[in-house]
Protein backbone atom coordinates (compact mmCIF):
# COMPACT_ATOMS: atom_id res chain seq x y z
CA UNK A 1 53.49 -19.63 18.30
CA UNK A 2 55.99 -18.63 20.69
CA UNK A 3 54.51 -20.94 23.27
CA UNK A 4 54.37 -24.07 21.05
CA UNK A 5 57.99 -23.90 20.35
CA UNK A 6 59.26 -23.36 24.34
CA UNK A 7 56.95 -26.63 25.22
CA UNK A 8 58.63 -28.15 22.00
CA UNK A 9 62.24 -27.71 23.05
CA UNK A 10 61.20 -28.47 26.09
CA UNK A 11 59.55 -31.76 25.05
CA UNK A 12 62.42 -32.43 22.85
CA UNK A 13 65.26 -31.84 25.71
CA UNK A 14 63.63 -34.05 28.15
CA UNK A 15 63.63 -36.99 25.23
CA UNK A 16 67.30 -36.39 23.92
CA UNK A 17 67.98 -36.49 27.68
CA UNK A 18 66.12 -39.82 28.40
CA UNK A 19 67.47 -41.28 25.51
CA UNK A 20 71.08 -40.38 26.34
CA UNK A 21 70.37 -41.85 29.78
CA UNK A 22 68.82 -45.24 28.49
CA UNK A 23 71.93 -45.49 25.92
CA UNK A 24 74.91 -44.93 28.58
CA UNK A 25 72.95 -47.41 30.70
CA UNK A 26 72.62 -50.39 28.30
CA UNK A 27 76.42 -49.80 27.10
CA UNK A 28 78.26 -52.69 27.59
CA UNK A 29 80.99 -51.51 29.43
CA UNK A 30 84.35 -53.72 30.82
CA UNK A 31 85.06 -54.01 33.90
CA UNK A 32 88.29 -53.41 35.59
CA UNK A 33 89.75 -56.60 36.72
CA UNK A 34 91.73 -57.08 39.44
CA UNK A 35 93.92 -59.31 42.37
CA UNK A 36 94.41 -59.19 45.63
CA UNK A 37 98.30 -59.57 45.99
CA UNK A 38 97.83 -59.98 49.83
CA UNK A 39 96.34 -58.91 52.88
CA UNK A 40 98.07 -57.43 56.11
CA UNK A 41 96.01 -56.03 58.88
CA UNK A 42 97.98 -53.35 61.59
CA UNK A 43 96.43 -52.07 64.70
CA UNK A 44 95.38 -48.28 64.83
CA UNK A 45 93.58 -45.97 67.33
CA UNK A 46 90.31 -44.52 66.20
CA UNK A 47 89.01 -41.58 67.19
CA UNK A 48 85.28 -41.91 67.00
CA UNK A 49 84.12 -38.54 66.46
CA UNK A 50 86.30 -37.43 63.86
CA UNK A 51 87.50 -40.49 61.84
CA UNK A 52 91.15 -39.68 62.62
CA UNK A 53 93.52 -42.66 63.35
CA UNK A 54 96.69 -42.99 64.59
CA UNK A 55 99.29 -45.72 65.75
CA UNK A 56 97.60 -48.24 68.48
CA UNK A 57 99.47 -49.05 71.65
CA UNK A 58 98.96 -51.40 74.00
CA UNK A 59 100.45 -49.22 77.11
CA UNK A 60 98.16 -46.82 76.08
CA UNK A 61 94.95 -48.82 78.32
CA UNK A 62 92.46 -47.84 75.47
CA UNK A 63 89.11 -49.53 75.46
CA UNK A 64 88.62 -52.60 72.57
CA UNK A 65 86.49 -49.99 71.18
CA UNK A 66 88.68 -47.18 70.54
CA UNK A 67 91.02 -50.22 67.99
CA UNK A 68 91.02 -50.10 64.21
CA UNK A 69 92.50 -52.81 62.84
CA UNK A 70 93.29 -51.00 59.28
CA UNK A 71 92.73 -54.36 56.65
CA UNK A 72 95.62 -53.75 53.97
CA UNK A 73 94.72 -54.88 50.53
CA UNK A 74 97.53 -54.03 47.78
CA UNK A 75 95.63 -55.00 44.20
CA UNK A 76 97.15 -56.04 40.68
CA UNK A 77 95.33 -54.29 37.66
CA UNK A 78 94.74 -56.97 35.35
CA UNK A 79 93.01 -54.93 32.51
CA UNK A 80 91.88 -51.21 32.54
CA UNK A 81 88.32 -51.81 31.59
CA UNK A 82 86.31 -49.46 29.58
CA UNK A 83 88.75 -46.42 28.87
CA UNK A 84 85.48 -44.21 27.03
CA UNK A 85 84.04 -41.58 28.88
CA UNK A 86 80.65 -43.03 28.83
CA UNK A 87 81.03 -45.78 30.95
CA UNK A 88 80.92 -45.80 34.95
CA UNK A 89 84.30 -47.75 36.17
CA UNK A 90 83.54 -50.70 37.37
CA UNK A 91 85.78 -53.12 39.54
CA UNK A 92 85.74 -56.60 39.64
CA UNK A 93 87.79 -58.88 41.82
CA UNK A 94 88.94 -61.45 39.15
CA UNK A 95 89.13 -64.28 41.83
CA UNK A 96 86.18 -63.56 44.52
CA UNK A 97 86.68 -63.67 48.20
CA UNK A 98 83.83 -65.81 48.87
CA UNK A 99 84.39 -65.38 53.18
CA UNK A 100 86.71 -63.56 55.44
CA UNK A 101 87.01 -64.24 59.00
CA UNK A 102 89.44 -63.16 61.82
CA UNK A 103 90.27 -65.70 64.78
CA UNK A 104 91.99 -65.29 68.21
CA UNK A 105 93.88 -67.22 70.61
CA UNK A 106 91.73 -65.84 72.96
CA UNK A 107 88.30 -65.83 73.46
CA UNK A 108 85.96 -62.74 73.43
CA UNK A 109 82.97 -62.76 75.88
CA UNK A 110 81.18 -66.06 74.35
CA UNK A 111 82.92 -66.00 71.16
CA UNK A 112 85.45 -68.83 72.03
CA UNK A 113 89.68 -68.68 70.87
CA UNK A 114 89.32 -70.08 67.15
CA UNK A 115 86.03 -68.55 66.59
CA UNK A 116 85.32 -66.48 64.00
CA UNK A 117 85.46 -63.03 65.84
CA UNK A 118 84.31 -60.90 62.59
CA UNK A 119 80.79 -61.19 64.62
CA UNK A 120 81.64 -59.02 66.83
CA UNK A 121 83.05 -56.43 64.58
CA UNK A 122 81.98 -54.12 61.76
CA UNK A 123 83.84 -52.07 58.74
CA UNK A 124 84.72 -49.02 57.66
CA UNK A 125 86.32 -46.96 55.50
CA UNK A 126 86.71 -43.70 57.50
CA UNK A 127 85.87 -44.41 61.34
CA UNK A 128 82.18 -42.61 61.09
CA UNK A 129 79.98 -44.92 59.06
CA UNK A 130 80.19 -48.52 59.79
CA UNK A 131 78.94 -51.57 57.16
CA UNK A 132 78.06 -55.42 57.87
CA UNK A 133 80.40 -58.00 56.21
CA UNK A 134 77.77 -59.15 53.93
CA UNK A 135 78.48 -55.69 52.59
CA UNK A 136 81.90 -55.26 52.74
CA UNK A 137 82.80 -59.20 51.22
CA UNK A 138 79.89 -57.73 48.46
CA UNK A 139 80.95 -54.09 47.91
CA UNK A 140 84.31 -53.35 48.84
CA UNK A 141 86.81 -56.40 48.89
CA UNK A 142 84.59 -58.23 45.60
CA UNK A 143 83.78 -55.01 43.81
CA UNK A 144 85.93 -52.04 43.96
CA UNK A 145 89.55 -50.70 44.29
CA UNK A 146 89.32 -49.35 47.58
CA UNK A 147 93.51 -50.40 49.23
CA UNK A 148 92.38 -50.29 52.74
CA UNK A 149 89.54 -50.66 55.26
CA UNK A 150 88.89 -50.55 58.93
CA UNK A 151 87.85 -53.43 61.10
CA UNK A 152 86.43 -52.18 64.42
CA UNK A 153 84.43 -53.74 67.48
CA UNK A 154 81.27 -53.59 68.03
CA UNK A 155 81.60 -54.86 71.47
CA UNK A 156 83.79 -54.42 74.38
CA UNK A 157 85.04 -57.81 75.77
CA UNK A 158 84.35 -59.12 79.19
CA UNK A 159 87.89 -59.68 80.43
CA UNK A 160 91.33 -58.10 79.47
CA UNK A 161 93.52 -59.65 77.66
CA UNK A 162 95.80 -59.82 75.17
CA UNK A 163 94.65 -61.12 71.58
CA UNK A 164 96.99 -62.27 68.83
CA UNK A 165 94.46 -61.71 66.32
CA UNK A 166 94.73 -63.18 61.93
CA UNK A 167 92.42 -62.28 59.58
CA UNK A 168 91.86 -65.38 56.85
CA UNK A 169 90.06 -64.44 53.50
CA UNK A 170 89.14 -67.23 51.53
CA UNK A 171 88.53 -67.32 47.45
CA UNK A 172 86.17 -68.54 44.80
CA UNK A 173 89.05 -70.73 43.24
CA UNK A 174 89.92 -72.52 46.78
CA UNK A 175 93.13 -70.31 47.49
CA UNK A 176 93.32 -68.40 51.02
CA UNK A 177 95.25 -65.26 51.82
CA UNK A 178 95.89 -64.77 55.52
CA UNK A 179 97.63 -61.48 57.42
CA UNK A 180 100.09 -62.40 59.94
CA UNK A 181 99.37 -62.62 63.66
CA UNK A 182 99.11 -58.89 65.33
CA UNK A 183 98.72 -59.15 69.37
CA UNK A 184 96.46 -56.14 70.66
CA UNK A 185 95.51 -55.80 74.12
CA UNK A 186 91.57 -55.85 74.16
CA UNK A 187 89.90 -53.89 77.32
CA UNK A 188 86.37 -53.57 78.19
């Protein structure tokens, strides 16, 4: 008798649990709207083992591949979405970026001055673990309230020089947001 109750609570736990699971799923939930007020980007040194970045200098002679641009994104709350504690927060970017692209006056092994140079370059959010833009347009700047990001190179350029570098996001509705011009001194 013992026996049939245990595999009976058990039987019963593992359905009040599944059903708890399938009914916090299908909850309609709102998201959390928001804007992107603007977008700045400032140059930073990256240390690659550890994350850890700190002021860029161009007297310092660092390597392309040691700069982190840090991509500023100050957002407007538009609505607090779901305030009960069964649903997940979810942010939305009320107006989508649908592209962002960075260009330079100069150009970047074959990636020519007014080229999009985000090809070159990947993103992060702490220096160690690095994400496509697909992913970051998708993720971070459409889909959650994450302020800042890195943008880092992938690739060291052929020839020194110094870049004045913008970063250009475009929306859904047609608008643009664009940082203002930061000159860097790329290396190989």
């Amino acid at each position: 008798m013992y026996r049939l109750k245990t595999n009976y609570l058990k039987i019963s736990m593992l359905l009040a649990v599944g059903y708890m699971s399938l009914t916090a799923c299908t909850k309609n939930c709102e998201d959390t709207l928001y804007e992107i007020n603007s977008i700045g980007i400032t140059p930073r040194t990256i240390d690659l083992s550890t994350g850890q970045d700190s002021p860029w200098s161009n007297e310092a002679g660092l390597a392309s591949t040691r700069l982190a641009l840090r991509l500023d994104m100050p957002k407007t709350t538009l609505n607090p979405g779901s305030l009960d504690s069964d649903c997940i927060p979810k942010y939305r970017n009320n107006n989508k970026a649908k592209s962002i692209k960075m260009f330079s006056n100069q150009a970047f092994n074959a990636i020519t001055a007014g080229q999009d140079l985000l090809d070159a370059c990947v993103f992060s959010a702490d220096g160690l673990n690095y994400i496509d833009r697909a992913d970051f347009l998708q993720s971070y700047l459409n889909e959650s309230n994450f302020p800042s990001f890195f943008i880092l190179f992938n690739f060291k350029p052929n020839v020194e020089a110094p870049h004045l570098l913008q970063v250009i996001v475009e929306f859904e509705d047609g608008t643009t947001k664009e940082t203002e011009f930061v000159e860097v001194l790329l290396k190989p």
